[in-house]
Each structure stands twice: as structure tokens, then as C-alpha cells.
Protein backbone atom coordinates (compact mmCIF):
# COMPACT_ATOMS: atom_id res chain seq x y z
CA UNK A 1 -14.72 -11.73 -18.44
CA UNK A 2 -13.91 -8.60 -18.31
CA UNK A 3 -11.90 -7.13 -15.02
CA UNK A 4 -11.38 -3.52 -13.72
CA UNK A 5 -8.67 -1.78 -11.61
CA UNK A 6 -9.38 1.52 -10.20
CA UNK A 7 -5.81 3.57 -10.42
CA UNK A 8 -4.29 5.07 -7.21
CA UNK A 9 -2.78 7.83 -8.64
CA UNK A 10 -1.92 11.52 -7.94
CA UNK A 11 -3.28 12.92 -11.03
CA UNK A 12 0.35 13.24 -12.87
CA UNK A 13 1.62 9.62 -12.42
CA UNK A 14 0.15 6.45 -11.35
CA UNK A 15 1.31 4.93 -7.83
CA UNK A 16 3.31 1.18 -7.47
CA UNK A 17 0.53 -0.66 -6.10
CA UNK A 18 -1.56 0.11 -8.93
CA UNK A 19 0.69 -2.04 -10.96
CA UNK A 20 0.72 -4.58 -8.11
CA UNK A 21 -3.25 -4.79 -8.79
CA UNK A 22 -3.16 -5.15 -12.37
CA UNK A 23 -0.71 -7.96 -12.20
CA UNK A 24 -2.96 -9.15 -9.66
CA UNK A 25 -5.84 -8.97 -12.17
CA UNK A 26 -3.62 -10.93 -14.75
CA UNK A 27 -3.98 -14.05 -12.80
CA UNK A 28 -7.35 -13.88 -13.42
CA UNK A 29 -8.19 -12.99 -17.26
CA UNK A 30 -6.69 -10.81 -19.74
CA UNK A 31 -9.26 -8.32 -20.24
CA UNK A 32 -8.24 -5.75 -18.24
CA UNK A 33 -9.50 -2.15 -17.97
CA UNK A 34 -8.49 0.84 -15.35
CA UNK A 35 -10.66 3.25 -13.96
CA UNK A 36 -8.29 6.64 -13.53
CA UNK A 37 -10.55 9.45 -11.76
CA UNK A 38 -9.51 13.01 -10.74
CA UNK A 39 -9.21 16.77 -11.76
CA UNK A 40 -6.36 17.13 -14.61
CA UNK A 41 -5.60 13.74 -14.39
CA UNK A 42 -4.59 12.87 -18.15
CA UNK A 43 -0.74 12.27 -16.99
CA UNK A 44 -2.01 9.65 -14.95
CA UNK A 45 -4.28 8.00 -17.70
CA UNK A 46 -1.41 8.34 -20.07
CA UNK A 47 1.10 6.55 -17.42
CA UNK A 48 -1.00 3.68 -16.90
CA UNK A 49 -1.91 3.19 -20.94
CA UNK A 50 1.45 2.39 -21.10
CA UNK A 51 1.49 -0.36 -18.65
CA UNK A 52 1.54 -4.27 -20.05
CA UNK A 53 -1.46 -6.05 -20.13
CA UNK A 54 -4.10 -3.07 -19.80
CA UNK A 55 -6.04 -3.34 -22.63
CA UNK A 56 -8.12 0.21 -21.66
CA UNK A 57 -7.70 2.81 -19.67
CA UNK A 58 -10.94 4.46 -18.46
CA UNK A 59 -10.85 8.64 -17.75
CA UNK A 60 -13.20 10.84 -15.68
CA UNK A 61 -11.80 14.44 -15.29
CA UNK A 62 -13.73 16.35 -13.61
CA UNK A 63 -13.17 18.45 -10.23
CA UNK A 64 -15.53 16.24 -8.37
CA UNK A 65 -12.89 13.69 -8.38
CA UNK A 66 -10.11 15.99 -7.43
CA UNK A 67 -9.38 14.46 -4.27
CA UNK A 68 -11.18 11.09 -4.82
CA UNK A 69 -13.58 11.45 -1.99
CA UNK A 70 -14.83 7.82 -1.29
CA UNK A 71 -18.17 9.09 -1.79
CA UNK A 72 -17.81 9.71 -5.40
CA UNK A 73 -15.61 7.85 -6.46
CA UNK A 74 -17.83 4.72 -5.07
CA UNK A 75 -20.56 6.27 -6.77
CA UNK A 76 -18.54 6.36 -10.42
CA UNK A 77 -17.41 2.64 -9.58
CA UNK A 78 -21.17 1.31 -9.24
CA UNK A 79 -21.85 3.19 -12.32
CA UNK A 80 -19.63 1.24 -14.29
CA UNK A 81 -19.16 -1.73 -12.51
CA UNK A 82 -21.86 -4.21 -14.09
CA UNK A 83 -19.58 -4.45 -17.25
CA UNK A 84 -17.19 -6.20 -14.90
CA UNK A 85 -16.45 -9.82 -13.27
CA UNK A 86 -14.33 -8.46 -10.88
CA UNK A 87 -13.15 -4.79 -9.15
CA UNK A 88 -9.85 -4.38 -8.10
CA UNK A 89 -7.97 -1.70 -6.07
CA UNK A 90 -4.86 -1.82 -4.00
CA UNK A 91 -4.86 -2.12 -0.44
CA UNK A 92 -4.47 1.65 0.22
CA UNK A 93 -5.57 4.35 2.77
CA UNK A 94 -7.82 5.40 -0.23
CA UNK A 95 -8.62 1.87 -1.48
CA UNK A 96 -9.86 0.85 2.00
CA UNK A 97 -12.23 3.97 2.02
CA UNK A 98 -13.85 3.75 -1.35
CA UNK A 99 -14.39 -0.01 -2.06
CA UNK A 100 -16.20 -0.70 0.92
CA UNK A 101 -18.73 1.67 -0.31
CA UNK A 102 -18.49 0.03 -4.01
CA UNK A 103 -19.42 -3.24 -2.37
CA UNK A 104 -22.38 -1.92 -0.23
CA UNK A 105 -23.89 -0.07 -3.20
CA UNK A 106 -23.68 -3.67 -5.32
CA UNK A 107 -24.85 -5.63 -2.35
CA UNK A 108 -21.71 -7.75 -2.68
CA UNK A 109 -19.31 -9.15 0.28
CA UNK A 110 -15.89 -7.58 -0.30
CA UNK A 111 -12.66 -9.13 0.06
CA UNK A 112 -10.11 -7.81 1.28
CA UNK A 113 -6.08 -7.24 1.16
CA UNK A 114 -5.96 -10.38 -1.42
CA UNK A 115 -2.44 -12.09 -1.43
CA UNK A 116 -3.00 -14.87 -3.98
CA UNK A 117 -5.22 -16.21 -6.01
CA UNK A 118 -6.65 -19.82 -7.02
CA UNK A 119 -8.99 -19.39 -9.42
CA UNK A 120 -11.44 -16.84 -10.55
CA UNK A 121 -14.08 -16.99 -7.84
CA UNK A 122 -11.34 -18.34 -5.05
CA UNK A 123 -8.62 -15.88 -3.16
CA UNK A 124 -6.40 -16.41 -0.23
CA UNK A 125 -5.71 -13.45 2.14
CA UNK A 126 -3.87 -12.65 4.94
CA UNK A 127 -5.55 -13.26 9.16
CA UNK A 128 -4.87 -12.99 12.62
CA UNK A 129 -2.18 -10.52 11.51
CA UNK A 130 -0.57 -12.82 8.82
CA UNK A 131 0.18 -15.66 10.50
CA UNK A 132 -2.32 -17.78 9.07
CA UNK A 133 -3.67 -17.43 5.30
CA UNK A 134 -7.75 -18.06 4.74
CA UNK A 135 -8.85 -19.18 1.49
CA UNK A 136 -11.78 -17.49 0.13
CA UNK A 137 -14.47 -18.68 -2.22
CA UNK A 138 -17.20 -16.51 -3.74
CA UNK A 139 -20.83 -16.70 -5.30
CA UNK A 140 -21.40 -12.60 -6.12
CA UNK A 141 -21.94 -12.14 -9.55
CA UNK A 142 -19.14 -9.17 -9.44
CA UNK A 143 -15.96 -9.86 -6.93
CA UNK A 144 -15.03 -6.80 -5.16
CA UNK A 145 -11.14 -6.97 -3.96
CA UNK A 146 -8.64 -4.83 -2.51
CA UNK A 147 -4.70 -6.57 -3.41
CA UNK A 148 -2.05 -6.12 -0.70
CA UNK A 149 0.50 -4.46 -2.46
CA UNK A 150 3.72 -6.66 -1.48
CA UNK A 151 1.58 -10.15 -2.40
CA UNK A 152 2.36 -9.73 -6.25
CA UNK A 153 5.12 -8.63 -8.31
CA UNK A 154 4.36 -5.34 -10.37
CA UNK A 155 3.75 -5.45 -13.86
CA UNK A 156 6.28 -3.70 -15.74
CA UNK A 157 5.58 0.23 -16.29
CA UNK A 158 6.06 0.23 -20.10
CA UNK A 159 5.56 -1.49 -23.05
CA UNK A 160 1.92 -1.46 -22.74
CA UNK A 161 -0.66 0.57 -25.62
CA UNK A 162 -3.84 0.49 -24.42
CA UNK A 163 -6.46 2.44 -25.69
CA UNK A 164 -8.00 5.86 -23.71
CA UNK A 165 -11.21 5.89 -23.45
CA UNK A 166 -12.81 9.30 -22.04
CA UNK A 167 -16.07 8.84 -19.33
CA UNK A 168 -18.72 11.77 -19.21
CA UNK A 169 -20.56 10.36 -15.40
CA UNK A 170 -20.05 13.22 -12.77
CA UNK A 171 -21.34 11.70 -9.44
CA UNK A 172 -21.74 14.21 -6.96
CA UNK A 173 -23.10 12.72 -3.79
CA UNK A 174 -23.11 15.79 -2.11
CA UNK A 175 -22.22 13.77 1.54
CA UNK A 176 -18.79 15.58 1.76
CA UNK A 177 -16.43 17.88 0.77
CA UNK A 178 -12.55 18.34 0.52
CA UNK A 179 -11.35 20.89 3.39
CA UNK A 180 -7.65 20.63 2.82
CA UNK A 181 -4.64 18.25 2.90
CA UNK A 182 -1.83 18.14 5.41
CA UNK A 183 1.04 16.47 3.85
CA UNK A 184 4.29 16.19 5.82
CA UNK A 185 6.82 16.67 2.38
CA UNK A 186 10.11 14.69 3.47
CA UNK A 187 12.96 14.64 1.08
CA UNK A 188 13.51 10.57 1.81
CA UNK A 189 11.24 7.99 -0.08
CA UNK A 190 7.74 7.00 0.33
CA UNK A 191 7.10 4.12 2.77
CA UNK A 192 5.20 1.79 0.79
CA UNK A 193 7.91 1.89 -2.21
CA UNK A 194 10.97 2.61 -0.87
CA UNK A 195 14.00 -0.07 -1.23
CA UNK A 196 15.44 0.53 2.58
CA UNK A 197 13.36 1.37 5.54
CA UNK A 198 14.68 2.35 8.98
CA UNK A 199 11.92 1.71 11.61
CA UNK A 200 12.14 2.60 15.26
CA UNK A 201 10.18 0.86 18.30
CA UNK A 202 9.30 2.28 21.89
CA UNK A 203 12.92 1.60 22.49
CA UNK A 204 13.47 4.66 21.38
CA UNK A 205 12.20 6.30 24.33
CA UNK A 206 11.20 9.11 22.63
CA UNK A 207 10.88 11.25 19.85
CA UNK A 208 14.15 13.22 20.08
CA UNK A 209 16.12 10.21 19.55
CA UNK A 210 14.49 9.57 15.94
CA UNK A 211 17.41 11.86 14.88
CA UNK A 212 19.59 8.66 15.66
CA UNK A 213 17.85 6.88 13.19
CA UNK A 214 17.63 9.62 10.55
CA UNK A 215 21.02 10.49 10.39
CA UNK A 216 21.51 6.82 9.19
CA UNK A 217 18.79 6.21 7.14
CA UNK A 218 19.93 9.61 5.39
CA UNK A 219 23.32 8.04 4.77
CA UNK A 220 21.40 5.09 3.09
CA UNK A 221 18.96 6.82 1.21
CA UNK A 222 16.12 5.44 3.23
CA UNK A 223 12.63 5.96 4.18
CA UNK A 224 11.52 5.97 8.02
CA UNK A 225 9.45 3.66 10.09
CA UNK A 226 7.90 3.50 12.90
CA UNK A 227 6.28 0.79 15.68
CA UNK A 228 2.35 1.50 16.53
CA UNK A 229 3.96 1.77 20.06
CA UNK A 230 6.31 4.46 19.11
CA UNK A 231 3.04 6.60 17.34
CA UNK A 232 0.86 5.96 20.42
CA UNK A 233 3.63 7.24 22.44
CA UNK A 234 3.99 10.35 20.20
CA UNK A 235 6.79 9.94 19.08
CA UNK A 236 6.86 10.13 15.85
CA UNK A 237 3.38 10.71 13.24
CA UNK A 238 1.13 8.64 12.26
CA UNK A 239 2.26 8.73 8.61
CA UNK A 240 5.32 6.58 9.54
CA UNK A 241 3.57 3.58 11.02
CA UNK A 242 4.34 -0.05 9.76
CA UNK A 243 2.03 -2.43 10.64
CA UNK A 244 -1.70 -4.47 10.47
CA UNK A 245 -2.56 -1.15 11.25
CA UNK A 246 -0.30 0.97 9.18
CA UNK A 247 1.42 0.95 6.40
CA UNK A 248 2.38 -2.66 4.90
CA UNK A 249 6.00 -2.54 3.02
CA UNK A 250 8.47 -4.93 1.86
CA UNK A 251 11.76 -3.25 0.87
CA UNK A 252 14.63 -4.92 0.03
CA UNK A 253 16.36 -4.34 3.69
CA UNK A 254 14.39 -2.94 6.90
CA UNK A 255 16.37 -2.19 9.90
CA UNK A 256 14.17 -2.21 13.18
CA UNK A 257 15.58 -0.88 16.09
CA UNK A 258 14.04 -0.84 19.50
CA UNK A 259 11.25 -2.44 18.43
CA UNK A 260 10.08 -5.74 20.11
CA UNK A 261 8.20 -7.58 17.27
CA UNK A 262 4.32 -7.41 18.26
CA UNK A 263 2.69 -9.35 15.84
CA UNK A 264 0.73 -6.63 14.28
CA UNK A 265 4.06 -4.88 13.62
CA UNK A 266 5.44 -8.36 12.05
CA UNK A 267 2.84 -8.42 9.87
CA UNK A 268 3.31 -5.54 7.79
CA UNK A 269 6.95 -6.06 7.41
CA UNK A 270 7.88 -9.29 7.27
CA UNK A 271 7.92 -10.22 3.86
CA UNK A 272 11.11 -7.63 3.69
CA UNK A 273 13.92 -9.54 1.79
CA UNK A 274 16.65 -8.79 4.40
CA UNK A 275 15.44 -7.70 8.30
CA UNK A 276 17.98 -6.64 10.43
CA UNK A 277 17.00 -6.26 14.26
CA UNK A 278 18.47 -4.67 17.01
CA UNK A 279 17.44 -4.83 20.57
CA UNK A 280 18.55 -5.07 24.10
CA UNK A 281 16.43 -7.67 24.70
CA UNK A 282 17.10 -11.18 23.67
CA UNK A 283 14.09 -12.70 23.88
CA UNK A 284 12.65 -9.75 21.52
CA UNK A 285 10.09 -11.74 18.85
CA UNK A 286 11.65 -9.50 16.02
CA UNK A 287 14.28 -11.97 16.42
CA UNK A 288 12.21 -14.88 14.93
CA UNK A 289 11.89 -13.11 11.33
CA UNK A 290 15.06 -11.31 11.61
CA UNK A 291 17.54 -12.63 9.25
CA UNK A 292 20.54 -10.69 11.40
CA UNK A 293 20.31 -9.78 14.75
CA UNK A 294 21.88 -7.43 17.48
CA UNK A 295 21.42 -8.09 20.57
CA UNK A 296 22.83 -4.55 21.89
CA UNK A 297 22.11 -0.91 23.93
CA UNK A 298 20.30 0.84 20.63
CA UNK A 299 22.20 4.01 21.87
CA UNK A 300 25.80 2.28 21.59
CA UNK A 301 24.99 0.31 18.37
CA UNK A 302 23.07 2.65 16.26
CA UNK A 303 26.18 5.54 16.07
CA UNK A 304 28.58 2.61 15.55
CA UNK A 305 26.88 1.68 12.36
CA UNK A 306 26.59 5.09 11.18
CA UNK A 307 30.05 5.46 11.89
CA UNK A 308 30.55 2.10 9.58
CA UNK A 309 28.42 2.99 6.95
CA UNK A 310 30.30 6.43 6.48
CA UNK A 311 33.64 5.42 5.58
């Protein structure tokens, strides 16, 4: 049995969740292989060889994967994917767009944002927004599965020597192309792997007062958040959402401020080691998973801890 794990990657290094995917795939066999597809991606192959418990690490380089359109990369994963028992990816803007497709093209149910597993044909996963876990069982022949990435524990990054193993397939569906990339470069970390997050709510009241929370999450070296409420206000971007419907994290400390708890919010933060809420309201349901609370004007508190947290 024989499982693979398609790398998210950025064609120099490999991203945290694919670690989080291959210790995922542990807990299922040992034979593990990872599928690493882009344009000049041999620093990412190389990163993940390196990786414990990978026994091979799978390459195609070619421009057609250069930004790992769902189309062909779907197409690459069919190619391959009899060998396997089982596809993995992480739960990630680009996992959720190219597995689907993987699982269509095998005529195979997928399932999705895994969080544990029982055996090899049985997973549990997270519904209605978390607060209830459904335990899967499958018949297909090959399991397609996306892994949350805050359900499993990394593997460790080195001490792994797997073997590199070069593929010639070029799948070009020809059903889109790559018009160009608007990435908003911030100096703070990246959401999904960042140790501290500061998140604001509609509390906020609007998007000028995100410098509140910036100055502080500067002073602590942490990333930004936001409430769905505060991006369909317009706020703040869509790139900063936490949530069912954006990004999932668990850092070691998140800091929500203004934000009332909607469960959809709860969901993709609530397996945070440390949450610390503030909030005018009382009665606020971020109070129910926060592990300290502040029941306080935002506007009074939030300078009060910055001035704290500077001396």
C-alpha cells in the first residue's frame, strides 16, 4: 500500500502543511511518496527528500506546472494515481482546487479537510463548522483526501533521504491559463504558520482602526487576522480571513478583538493553544473558547496593552 502526497510548495521550499499531510499519511502505511510539480522546482523536491518518513519524492518540471493550475496538475495526479491506495494534499486554497478534479477524473468520492484517522479506509472530519466530528468510511479502490493542516503534528523537516525520482508527463489541458498573481508582500508572518495571530472583528468599525491592531501585533512579531464580518465590511482583504471560510490556523496565542465569536469564525481558530478575547460585550460567544477574557471598550484596552507590552 503505497500512499501519495502532492507537495504545496513555492518551487524553492516546501510549505508546513505539506508536512502536516505526510504525517497524516504515516498513520496510514509507511510507503510514502510526494508528488512536487512546478517550473524550477528542484529546491522544493530537494526540501521535501529530506523530510522523515518519505521514502520518494516524485518531480515534474516543466512550465506547465508553473503556477499549478488545477487543471493540470489534476491531470498529472490521475496519471499517476493508480499506483496509489490513497492521495493526499493539505487543506489549501490550492489543495481545494485541484483534488476535486483528481477525484472526478477517478470517479471517486473525495474527502475532505481530514482531522484523524481510524483505520485505512475510515477518517473523521470536521461538520457544521467543527462542532461536531463525522466519521467516514470508504469503499473506492483509491481514497482521495485533503488533511486540515492544524489536525496533525508535522513531521520533522530533516533527517529524511528519500530518493528523487524525475517524471517526464506534461499535461496540458489547455482549459486555462495563468494571467498574473497579486500578492499583498507583508513583512509579518504567514497566517496559516505563524506562532501569534492578532485578529480583528466588526468591532473594529472600520478599516482605519486595523492600525490599532498592527502596531501591537508588530511589537509581538505577529501575523494579522481578520473576522468574515470585518472582510465583508471592507475592512480589511480577503487574504486575512480566519474562518470555515478562510484561512484555518492554530498558533500558539490568537488575540481576537472586536470580534463576537460566529461559529464559522470559531471554527478555524479554536484549536489555538492560548485565545485571548476582548469585547465590549459580555455575552460575546468568543468568550466560551477564550481561555482569557476582556470584557472592555476595544479602543481603551487595545493601546493599554501596547503600552504594556512595550516596556
Amino acid at each position: 500500500m503505497t500512499i501519495l502526497v502532492v507537495a504545496e510548495h513555492d518551487n524553492k521550499s516546501i510549505k508546513a502543511p505539506t508536512l502536516v499531510a505526510i504525517a497524516a499519511a504515516q498513520k496510514i502505511g509507511d510507503q510514502i511518496e510526494v508528488l512536487v510539480a512546478g517550473s524550477e522546482c528542484s529546491g522544493a523536491a530537494e526540501d521535501v527528500s529530506k523530510a522523515q518518513g518519505v521514502t520518494k519524492v516524485l518531480v515534474a518540471d516543466h512550465p506547465v506546472y508553473a503556477h499549478q493550475l488545477a487543471e493540470n496538475i489534476a491531470d498529472l495526479v490521475v496519471e499517476i494515481g493508480d499506483a496509489y491506495s490513497h492521495i493526499m494534499t493539505p487543506t489549501t486554497t490550492s489543495g481545494k482546487n485541484f483534488m476535486p478534479r483528481v477525484a472526478a477524473l477517478l470517479d471517486v468520492a473525495q474527502i475532505s479537510d481530514i482531522s484523524g484517522i481510524v483505520n485505512e479506509n475510515t477518517f473523521e472530519r470536521p461538520i457544521y463548522a467543527g462542532n461536531a466530528v463525522a466519521t467516514v468510511q470508504t469503499s473506492d479502490s483509491i481514497k482521495v483526501l485533503t488533511v486540515r493542516g492544524t489536525a496533525f503534528d508535522g513531521v520533522p523537516s530533516v533527517g529524511g533521504n528519500a530518493s528523487i525520482e524525475k517524471l517526464e508527463l506534461i499535461k496540458d489541458s489547455g482549459l486555462s491559463h495563468w494571467d498574473k498573481d497579486e500578492i499583498v508582500k507583508l513583512e509579518r508572518p504567514e497566517l496559516t504558520s505563524a506562532s501569534i495571530i492578532v485578529s480583528g472583528g466588526r468591532g473594529m468599525q472600520n478599516g482605519e482602526n486595523f492600525a490599532l491592531l498592527e502596531s501591537v501585533a508588530d511589537k509581538l512579531g505577529a501575523a494579522m487576522g481578520a473576522s468574515r464580518a470585518a472582510v465583508d465590511a471592507g475592512f480589511v482583504p480577503n487574504d486575512m480571513q480566519v474562518g470555515q471560510t478562510g484561512k484555518i490556523v492554530a498558533p500558539d496565542l490568537y488575540i481576537a478583538v472586536g470580534i463576537s465569536g460566529a461559529i464559522q469564525h470559531l471554527a478555524g481558530m479554536k484549536d489555538s493553544k492560548v485565545i485571548v478575547a476582548i469585547n465590549k460585550d459580555e455575552d460575546a460567544p468568543i468568550f466560551q473558547v477564550a481561555d482569557f477574557g476582556l470584557v472592555a471598550d476595544l479602543f481603551k484596552a487595545v493601546p493599554e496593552f501596547e503600552a504594556l507590552i512595550a516596556n
